[in-house]
Protein backbone atom coordinates (compact mmCIF):
# COMPACT_ATOMS: atom_id res chain seq x y z
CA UNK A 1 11.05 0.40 -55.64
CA UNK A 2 11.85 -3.20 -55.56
CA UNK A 3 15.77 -2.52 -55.31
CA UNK A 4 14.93 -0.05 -52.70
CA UNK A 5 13.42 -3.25 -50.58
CA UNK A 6 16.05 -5.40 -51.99
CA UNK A 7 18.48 -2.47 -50.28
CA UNK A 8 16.19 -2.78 -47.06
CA UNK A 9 16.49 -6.77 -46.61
CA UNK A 10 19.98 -6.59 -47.07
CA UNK A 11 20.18 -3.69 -44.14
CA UNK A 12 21.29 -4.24 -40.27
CA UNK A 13 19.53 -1.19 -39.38
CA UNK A 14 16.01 -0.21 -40.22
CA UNK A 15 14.02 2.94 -39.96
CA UNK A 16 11.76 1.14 -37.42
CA UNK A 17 14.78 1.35 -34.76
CA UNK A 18 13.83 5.10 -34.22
CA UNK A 19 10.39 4.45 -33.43
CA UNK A 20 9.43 4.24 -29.68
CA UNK A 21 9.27 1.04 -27.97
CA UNK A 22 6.33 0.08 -25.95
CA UNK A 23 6.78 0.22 -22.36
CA UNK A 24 3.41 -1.68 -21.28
CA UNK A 25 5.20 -4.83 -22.57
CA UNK A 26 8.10 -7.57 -22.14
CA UNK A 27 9.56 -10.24 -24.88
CA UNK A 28 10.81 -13.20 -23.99
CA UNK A 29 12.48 -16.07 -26.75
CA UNK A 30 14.62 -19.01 -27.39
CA UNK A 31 16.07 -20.40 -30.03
CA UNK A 32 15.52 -23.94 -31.29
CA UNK A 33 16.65 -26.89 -29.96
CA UNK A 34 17.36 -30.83 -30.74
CA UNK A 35 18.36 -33.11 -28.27
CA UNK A 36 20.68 -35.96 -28.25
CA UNK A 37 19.99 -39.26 -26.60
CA UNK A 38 22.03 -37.84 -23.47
CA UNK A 39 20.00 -34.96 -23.06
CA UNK A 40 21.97 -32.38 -24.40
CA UNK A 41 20.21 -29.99 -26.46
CA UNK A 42 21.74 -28.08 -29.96
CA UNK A 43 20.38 -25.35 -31.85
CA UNK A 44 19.76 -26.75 -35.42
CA UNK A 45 19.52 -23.50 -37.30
CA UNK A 46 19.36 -19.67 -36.37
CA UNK A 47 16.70 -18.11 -35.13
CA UNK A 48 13.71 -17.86 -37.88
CA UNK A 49 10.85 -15.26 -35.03
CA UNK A 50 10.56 -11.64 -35.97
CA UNK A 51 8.46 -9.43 -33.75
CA UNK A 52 7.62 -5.52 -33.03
CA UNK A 53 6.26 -3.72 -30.27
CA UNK A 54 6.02 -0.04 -30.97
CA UNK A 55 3.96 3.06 -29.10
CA UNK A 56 2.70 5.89 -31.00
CA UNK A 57 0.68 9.06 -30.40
CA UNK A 58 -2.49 7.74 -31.77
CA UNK A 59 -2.00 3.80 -31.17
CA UNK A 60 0.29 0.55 -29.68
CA UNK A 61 1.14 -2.16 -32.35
CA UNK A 62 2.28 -5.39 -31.98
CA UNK A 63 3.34 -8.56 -33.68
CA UNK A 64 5.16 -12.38 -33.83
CA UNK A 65 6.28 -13.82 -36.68
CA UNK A 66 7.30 -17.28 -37.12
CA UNK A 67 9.31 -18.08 -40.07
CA UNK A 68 10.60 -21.04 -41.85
CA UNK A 69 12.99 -21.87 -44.25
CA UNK A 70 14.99 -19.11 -43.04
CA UNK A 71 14.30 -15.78 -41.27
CA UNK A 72 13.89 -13.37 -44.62
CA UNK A 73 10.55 -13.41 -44.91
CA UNK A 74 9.69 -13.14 -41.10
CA UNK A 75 12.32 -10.00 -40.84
CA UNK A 76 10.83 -8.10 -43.94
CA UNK A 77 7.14 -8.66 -42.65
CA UNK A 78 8.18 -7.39 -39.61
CA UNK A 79 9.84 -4.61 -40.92
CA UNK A 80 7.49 -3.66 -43.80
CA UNK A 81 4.23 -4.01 -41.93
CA UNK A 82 5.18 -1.14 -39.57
CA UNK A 83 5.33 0.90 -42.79
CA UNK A 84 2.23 0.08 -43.91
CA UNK A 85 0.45 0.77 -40.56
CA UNK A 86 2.43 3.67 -38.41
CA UNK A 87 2.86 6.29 -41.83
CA UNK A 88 -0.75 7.95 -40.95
CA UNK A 89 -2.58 5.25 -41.75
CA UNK A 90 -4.64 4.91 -39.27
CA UNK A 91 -6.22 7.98 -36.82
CA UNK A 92 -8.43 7.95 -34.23
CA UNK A 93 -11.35 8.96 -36.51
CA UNK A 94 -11.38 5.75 -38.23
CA UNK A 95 -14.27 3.15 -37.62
CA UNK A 96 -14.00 -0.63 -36.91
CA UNK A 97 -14.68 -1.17 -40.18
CA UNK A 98 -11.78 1.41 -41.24
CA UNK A 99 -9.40 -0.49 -38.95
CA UNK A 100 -9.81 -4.14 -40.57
CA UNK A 101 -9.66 -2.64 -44.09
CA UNK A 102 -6.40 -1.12 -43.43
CA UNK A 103 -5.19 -3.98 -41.33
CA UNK A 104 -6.06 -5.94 -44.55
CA UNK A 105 -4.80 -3.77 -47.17
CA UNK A 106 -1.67 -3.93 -45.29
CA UNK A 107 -0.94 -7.65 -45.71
CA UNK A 108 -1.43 -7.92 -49.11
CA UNK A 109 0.30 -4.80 -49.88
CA UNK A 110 3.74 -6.62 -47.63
CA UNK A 111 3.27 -9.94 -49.34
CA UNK A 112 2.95 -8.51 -52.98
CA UNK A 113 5.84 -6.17 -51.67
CA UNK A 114 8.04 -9.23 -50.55
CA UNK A 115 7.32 -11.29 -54.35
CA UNK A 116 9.10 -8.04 -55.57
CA UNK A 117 11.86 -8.64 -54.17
CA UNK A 118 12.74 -11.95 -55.41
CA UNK A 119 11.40 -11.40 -58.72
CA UNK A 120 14.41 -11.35 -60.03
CA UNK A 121 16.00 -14.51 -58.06
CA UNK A 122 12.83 -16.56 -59.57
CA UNK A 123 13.94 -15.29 -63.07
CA UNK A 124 17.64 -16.45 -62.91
CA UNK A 125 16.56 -19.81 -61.48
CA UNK A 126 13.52 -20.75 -64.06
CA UNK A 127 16.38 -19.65 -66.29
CA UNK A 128 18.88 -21.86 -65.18
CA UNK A 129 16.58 -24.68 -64.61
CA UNK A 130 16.24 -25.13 -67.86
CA UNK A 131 19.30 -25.11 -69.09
CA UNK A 132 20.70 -27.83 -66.68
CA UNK A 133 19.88 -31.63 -68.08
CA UNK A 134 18.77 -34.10 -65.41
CA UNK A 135 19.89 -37.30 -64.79
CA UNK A 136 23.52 -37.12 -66.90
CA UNK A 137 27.00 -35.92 -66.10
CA UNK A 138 27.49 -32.55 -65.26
CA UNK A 139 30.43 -30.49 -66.54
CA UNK A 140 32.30 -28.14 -64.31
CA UNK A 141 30.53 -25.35 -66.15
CA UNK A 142 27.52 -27.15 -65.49
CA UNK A 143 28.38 -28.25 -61.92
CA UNK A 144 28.51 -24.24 -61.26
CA UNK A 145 25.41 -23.25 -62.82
CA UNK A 146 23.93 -26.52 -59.91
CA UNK A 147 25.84 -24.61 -57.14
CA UNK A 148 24.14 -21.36 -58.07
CA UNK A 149 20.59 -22.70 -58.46
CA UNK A 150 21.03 -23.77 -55.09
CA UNK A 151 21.78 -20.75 -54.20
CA UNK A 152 19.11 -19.08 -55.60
CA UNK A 153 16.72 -21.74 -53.90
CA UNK A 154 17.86 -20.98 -50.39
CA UNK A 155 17.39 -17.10 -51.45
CA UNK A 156 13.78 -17.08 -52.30
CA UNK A 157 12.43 -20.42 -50.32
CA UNK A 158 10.29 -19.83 -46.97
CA UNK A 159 7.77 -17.99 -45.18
CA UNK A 160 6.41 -17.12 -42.21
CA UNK A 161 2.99 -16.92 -40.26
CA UNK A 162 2.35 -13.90 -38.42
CA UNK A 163 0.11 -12.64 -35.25
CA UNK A 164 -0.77 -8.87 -35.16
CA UNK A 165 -2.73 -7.03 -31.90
CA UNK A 166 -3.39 -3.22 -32.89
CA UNK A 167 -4.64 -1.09 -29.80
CA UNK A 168 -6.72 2.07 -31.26
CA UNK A 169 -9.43 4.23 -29.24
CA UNK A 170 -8.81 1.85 -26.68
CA UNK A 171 -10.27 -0.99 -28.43
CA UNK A 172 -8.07 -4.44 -29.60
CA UNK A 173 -7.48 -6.06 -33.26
CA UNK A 174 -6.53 -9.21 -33.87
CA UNK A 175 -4.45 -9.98 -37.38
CA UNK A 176 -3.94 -13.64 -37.88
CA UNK A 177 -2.20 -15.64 -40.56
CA UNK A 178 -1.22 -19.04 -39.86
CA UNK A 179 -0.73 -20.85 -36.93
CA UNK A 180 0.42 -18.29 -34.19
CA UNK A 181 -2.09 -17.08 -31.38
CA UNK A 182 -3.41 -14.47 -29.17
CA UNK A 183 -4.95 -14.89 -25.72
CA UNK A 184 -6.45 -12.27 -23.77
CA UNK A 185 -6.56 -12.91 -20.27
CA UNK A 186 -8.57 -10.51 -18.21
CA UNK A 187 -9.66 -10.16 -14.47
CA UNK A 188 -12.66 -9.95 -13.47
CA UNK A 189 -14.67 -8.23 -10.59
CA UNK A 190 -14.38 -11.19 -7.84
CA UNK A 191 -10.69 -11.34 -8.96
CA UNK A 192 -10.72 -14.45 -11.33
CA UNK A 193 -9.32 -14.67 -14.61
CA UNK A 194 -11.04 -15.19 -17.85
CA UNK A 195 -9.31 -16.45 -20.64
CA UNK A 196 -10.26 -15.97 -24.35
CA UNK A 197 -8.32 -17.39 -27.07
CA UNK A 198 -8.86 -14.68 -30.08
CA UNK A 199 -9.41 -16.36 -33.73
CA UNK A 200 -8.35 -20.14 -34.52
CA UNK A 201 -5.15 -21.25 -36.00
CA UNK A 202 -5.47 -21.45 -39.66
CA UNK A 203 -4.67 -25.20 -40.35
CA UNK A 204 -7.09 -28.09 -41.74
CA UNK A 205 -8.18 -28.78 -38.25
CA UNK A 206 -10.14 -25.79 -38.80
CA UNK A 207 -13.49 -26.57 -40.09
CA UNK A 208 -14.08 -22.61 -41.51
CA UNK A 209 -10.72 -23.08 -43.38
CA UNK A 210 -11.50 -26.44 -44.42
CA UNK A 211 -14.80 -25.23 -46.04
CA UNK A 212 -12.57 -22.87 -47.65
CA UNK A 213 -10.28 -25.37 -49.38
CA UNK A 214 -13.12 -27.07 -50.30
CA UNK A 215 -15.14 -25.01 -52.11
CA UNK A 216 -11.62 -24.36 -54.00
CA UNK A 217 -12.08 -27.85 -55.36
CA UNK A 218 -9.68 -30.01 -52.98
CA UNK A 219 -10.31 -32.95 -51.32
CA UNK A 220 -11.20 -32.26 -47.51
CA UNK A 221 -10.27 -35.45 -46.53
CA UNK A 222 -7.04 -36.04 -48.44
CA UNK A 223 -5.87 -32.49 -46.80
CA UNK A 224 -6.64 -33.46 -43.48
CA UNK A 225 -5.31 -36.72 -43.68
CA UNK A 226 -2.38 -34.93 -45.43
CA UNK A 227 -1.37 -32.56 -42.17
CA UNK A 228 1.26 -31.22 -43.33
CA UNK A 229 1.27 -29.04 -46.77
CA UNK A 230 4.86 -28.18 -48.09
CA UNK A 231 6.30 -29.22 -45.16
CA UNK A 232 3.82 -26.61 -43.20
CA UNK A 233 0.51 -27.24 -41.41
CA UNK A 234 -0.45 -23.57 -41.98
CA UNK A 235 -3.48 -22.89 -44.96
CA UNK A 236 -2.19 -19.06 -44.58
CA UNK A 237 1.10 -17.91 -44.55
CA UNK A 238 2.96 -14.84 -46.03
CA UNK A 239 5.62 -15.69 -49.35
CA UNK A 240 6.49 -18.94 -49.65
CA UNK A 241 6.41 -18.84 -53.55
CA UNK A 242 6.19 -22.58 -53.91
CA UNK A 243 2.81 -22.58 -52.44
CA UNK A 244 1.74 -19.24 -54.02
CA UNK A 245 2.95 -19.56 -57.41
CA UNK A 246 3.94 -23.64 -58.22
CA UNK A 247 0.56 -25.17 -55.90
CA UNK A 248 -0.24 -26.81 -59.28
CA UNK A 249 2.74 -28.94 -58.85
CA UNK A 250 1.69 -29.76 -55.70
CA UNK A 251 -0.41 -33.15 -55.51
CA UNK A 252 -2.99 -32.47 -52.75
CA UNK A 253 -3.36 -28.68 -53.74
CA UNK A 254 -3.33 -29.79 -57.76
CA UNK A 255 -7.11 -29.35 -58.45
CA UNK A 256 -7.73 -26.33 -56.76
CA UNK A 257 -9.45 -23.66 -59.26
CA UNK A 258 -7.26 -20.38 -57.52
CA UNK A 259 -4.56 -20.07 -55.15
CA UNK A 260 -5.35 -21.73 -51.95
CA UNK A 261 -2.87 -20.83 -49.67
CA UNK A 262 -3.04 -17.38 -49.15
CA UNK A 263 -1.53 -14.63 -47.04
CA UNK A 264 -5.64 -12.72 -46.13
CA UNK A 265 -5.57 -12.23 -42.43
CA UNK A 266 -8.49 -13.02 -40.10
CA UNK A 267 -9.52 -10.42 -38.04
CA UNK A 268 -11.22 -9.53 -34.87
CA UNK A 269 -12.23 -6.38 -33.29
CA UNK A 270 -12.69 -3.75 -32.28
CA UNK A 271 -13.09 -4.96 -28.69
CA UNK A 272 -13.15 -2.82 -26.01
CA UNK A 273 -10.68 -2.71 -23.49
CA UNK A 274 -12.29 0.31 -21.33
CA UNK A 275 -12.81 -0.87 -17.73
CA UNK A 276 -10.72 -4.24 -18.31
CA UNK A 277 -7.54 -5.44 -16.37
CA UNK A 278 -5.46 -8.36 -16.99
CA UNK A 279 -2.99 -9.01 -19.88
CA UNK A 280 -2.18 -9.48 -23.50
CA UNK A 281 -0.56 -12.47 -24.88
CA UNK A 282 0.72 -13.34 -28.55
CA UNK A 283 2.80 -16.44 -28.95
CA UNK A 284 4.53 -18.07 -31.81
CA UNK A 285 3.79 -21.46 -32.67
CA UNK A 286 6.89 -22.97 -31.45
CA UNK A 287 6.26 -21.81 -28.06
CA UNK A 288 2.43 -23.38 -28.74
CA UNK A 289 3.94 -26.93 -30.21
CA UNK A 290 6.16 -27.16 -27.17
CA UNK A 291 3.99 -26.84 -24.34
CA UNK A 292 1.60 -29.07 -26.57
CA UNK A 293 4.24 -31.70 -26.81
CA UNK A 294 5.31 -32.25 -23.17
CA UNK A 295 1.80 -32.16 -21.99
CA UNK A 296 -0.71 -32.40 -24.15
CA UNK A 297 -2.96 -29.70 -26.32
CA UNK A 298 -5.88 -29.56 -24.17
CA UNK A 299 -4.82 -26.95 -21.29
CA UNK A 300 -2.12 -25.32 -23.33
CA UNK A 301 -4.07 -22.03 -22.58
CA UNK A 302 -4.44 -22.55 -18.85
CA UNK A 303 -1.01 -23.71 -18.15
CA UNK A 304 0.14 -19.99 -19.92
CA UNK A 305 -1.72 -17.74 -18.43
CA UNK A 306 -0.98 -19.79 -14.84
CA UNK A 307 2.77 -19.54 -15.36
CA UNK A 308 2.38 -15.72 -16.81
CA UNK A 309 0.24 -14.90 -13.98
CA UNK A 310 2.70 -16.68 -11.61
CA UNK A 311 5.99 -14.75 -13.11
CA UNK A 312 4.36 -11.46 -12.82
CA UNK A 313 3.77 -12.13 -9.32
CA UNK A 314 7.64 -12.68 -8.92
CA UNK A 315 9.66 -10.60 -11.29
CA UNK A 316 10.47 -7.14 -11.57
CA UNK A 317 10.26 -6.20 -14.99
CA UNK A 318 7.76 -7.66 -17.96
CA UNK A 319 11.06 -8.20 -20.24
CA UNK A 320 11.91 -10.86 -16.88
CA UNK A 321 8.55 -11.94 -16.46
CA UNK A 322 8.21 -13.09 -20.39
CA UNK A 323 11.20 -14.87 -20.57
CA UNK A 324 10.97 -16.78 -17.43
CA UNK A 325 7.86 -17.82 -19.14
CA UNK A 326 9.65 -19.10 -22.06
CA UNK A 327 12.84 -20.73 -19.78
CA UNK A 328 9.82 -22.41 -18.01
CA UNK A 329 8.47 -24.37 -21.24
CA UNK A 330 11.83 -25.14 -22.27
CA UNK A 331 12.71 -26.55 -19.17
CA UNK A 332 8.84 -28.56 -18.78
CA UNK A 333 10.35 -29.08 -22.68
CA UNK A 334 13.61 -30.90 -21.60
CA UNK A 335 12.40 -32.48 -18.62
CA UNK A 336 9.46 -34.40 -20.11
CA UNK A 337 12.21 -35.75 -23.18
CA UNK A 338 14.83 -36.91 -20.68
CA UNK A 339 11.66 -38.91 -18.47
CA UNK A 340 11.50 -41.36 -21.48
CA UNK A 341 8.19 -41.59 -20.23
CA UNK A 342 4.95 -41.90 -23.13
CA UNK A 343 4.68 -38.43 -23.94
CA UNK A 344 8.65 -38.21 -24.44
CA UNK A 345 8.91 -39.28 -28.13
CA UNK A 346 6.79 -36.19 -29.04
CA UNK A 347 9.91 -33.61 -27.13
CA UNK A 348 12.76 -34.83 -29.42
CA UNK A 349 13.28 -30.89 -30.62
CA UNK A 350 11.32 -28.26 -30.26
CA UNK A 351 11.18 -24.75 -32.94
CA UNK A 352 12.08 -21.24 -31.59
CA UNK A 353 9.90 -20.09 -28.93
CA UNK A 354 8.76 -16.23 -29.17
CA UNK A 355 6.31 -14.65 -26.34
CA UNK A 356 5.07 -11.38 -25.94
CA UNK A 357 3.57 -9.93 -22.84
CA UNK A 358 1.56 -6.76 -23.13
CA UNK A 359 -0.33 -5.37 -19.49
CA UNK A 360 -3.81 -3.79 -20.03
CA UNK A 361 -4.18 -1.78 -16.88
CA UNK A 362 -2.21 -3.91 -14.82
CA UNK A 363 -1.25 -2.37 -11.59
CA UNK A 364 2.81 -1.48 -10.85
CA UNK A 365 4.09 -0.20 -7.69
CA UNK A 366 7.70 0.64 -6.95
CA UNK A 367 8.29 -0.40 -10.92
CA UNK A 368 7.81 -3.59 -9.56
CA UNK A 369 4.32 -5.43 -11.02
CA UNK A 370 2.01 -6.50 -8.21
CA UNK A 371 -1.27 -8.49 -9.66
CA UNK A 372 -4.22 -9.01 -7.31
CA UNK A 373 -4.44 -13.06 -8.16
CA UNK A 374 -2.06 -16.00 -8.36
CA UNK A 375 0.69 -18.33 -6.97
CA UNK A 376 3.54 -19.11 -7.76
CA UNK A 377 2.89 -22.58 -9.68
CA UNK A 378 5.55 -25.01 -10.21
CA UNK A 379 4.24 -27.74 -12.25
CA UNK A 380 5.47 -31.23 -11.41
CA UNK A 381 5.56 -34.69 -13.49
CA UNK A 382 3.16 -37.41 -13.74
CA UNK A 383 2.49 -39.74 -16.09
CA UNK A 384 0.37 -38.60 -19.05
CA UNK A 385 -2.73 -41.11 -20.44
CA UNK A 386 -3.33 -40.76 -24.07
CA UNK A 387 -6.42 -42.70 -23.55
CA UNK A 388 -9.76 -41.56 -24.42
CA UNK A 389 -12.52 -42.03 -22.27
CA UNK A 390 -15.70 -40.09 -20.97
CA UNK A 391 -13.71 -39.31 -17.95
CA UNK A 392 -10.58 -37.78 -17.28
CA UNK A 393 -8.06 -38.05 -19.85
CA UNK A 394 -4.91 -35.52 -18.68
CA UNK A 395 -3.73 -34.65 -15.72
CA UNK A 396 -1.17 -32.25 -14.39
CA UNK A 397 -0.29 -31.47 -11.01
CA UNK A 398 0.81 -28.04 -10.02
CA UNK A 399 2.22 -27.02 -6.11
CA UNK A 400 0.65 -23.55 -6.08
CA UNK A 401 3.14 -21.49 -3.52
CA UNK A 402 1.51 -18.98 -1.31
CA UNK A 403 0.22 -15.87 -2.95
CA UNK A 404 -2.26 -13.24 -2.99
CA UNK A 405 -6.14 -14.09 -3.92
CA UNK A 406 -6.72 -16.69 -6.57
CA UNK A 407 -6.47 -18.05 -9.94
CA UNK A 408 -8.97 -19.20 -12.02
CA UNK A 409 -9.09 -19.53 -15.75
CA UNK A 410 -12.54 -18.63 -17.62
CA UNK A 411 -15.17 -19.23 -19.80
CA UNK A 412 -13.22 -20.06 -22.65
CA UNK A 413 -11.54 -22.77 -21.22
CA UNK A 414 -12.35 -26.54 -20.58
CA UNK A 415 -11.24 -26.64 -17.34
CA UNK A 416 -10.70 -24.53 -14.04
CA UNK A 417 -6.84 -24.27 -12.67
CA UNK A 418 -7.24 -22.30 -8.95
CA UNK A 419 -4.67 -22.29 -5.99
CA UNK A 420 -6.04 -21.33 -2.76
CA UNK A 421 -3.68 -19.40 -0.90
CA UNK A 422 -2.27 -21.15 2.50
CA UNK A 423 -3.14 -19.41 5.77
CA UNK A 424 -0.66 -19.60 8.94
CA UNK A 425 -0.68 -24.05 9.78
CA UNK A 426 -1.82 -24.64 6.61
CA UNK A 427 -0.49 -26.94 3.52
CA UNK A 428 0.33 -25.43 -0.14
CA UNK A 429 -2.79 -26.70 -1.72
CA UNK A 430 -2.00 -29.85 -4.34
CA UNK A 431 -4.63 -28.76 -7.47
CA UNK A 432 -5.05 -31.20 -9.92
CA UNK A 433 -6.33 -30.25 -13.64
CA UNK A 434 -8.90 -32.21 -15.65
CA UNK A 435 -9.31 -31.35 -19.24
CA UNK A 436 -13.05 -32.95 -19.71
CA UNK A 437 -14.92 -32.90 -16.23
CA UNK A 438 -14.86 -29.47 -15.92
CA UNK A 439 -14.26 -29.79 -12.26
CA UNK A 440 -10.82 -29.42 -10.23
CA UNK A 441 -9.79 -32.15 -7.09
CA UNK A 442 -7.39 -30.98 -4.40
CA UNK A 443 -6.27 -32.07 -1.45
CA UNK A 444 -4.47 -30.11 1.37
CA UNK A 445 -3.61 -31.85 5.76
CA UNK A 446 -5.99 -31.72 7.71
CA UNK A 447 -5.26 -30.69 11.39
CA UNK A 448 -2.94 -28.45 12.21
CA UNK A 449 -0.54 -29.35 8.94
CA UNK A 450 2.15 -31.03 11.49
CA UNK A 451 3.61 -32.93 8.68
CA UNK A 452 4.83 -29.72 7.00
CA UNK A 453 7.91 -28.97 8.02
CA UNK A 454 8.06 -24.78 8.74
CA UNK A 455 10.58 -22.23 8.10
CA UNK A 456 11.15 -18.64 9.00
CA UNK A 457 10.41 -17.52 5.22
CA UNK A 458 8.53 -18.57 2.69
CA UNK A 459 10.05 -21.49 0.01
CA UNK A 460 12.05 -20.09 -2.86
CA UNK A 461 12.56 -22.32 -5.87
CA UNK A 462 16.21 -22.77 -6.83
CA UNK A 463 17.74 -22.49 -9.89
CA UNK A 464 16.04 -25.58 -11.61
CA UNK A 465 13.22 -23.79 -10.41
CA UNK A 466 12.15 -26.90 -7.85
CA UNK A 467 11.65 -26.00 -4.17
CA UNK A 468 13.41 -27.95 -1.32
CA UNK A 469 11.11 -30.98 0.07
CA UNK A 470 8.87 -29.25 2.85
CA UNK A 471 6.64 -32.28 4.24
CA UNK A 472 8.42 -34.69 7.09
CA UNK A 473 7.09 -38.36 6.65
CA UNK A 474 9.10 -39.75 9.61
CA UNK A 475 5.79 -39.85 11.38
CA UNK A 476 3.71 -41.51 8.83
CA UNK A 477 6.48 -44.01 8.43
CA UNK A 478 6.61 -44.96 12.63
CA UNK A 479 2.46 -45.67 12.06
CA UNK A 480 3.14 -47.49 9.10
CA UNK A 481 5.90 -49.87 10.62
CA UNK A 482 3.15 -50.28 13.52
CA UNK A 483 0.41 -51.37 11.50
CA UNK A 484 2.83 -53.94 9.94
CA UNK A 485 3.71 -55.79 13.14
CA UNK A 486 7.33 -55.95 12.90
CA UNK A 487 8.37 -52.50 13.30
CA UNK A 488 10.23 -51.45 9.23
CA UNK A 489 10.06 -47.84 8.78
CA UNK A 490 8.41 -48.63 5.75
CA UNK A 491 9.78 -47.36 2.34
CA UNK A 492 12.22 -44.85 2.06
């Protein structure tokens, strides 16, 4: 069994390329990226996401991996959790209780799976490692036997976190490990949206997993002020032998009395999806970090659904619509780096970016998807406080275009994003987003909007994705050179 898996790592093609693809969904991704002090981005290592997306007569599964330390573990997850889920596994008979056993069973089975694989890549290299001497002069014989345990380390190092949503009976599952997340975004009867964020990453920022650790015998506070265990901030995550089998060596997880980092997914569900409308999303954390980086963790939710709801307004297909998404952050990404402005040092790289899009009842006409809320939002740079205070402490300025209805974010959120759209004489409304006052400011012309300049057809962004300067301030600058006595036009 474990050289048949060996056999099925090694493979280009797997038996999961026969199964249908789901059709309700798009993908969009990008690879990683460093930048250089000129603004020029390169990819540091290949791509390290996995994902799946499959339809079946009884049920719609789908997942994101994000791996590290190579893509092995993320590509046999992906691969060998289909297995353990699409063979008959589950039916429509089976209870909510059914569905989160087998969801469970499933992980460990995968990990305990994957650890067979390498079992006998760990053997050679505890082997060898004891053969080599440290700190003298190593033979060519012995230089060889260095080159190989090398090897050996690249072959069974890394891991990867992993987001699963199962649709059964018409009710949604949430599988978490690690650091990845779901959001399920879902419109409501006055044509809103609500936004729920489904399960908490698993890192020590979360109190539940904390408590965990804890009662494990570590320190709490030397793990939070740690961050970063193994060079991960995930508490779950599937193989990554180091942390599995070795934590002993490891100073912060030393004490603990069993294995702390573990590969047990959270799960939610069933929820019922009868009556609802809106949209799936499951992200990978490097899509997450990157938004987080260029503006900031509070409205990281928000600012996705916004620019999901926005690209669904505009593209054709949900493959389209999810990787405009994803070009979108990158860009935001880039742009925020190259500003040198205070959030900048935090957008020096960014990890690969994986985003899946999957429409619960979502109305399509013409094969082309036409949602009942939402502009077209382009957001636009300002500087970014870091200070904290009992008022506002972000803010980010969108230029909603005009669109259909509205666009409001919901009760899991801690703020309110919504563009009004512009009627005939009327401005593109300017909404400003304010992560603690749970209130939104806007401002729009009053009058008859005579400083907008007006066109035949609406705006179109061009390919930076910026749209051409629409307000004419030759006016404003006369009044302004009037009030000054001397007749200057005023700035330019």
């Amino acid at each position: 069994m474990a050289a048949q898996r060996r056999s099925l790592m090694q493979s280009h093609q797997s038996w999961t390329d026969d199964l249908p693809l789901c059709q309700l969904c798009g993908l969009g991704s990008a690879p990683n990226c460093t930048y250089g002090p000129d603004g020029k981005g390169t990819q540091s290592h290949p791509n390290e996401d996995g994902h799946f997306r499959f339809s079946t007569e009884c049920c719609f599964l789908y997942g994101v991996f994000n791996g590290y330390d190579g893509s092995r573990v993320s590509s046999f997850v992906s691969q060998c959790l289909t297995a353990e889920l699409l063979l008959g596994q589950l039916s429509a008979g089976h209870t909510d209780a059914d569905v989160r056993r087998i969801l469970s069973q499933a992980f460990d089975v995968v990990e305990k799976s994957y650890f067979e694989t390498i079992d006998d890549a760990l053997a050679e290299k505890a082997n060898l490692q004891t053969q080599l001497p440290e700190g003298v002069y190593l033979s060519a014989q012995m230089q060889k036997m260095a080159e190989r345990l090398k090897a050996l380390e690249q072959e069974v190092s890394g891991g990867a976190t992993a987001i699963v949503a199962l649709i059964l009976n018409n009710k949604l599952y949430i599988a978490n490990v690690g650091t990845n997340r779901a959001l399920l975004c879902k419109t409501t009867t006055d044509g809103q949206n609500q936004v729920i964020q489904i399960g908490r990453a698993h890192t020590t920022d979360n109190d539940d997993e904390l408590t965990r650790l804890t009662q494990l015998g570590l320190d709490p506070v030397r793990l939070r002020q740690t961050g970063l265990i193994s060079g991960q901030s995930s508490t779950r995550r599937i193989g990554d032998y180091k942390v599995k089998f070795n934590y002993t060596d490891i100073d912060v997880l030393s004490s603990a009395k069993h294995k702390p980092i573990i590969s047990e997914p959270e799960i939610q569900g069933g929820q019922s999806l009868e009556g609802v409308t809106g949209f799936l999303l499951l992200m990978s954390e490097g899509l997450i970090k990157a938004l987080e980086s260029a503006h900031g963790p509070e409205q990281v939710n928000q600012e996705i659904v916004a620019m999901v709801a926005a690209e669904l307004a505009q593209q054709g297909t949900l493959e389209g619509a999810a990787q405009s998404v994803v070009e979108r952050v990158k860009r935001l990404h880039h742009d925020v780096y190259v500003s040198g402005r205070q959030r900048a040092p935090h957008c020096s790289r960014h990890e690969d970016m994986t985003l899946l899009i999957r429409v619960i009842n979502y109305p399509l006409v013409d094969g082309s998807l036409t949602p009942t809320q939402g502009g077209r939002i382009y957001p636009v740079s300002v500087p970014y406080s870091n200070h904290q205070s009992t008022s506002k402490t972000s803010v980010t300025l969108s230029l909603v275009m005009p669109a259909q209805g509205t666009l409001t974010n919901g009760s899991n959120t801690a703020s309110t994003l919504e563009g009004d759209t512009p009627t005939a004489g009327q401005s593109p409304t300017a909404t400003l987003q304010s992560t603690n006052t749970h209130t939104q400011s806007s401002s729009s012309s009053s009058g008859d909007g005579s400083l907008f300049r007006r066109s035949g057809s609406q705006l179109q962004p061009d390919e930076t994705g910026r749209v051409p300067p629409y307000v004419d301030f030759s006016q404003f600058y006369r009044l302004w050179g009037l009030d000054h006595s001397e007749g200057e036009m005023g700035p330019q």
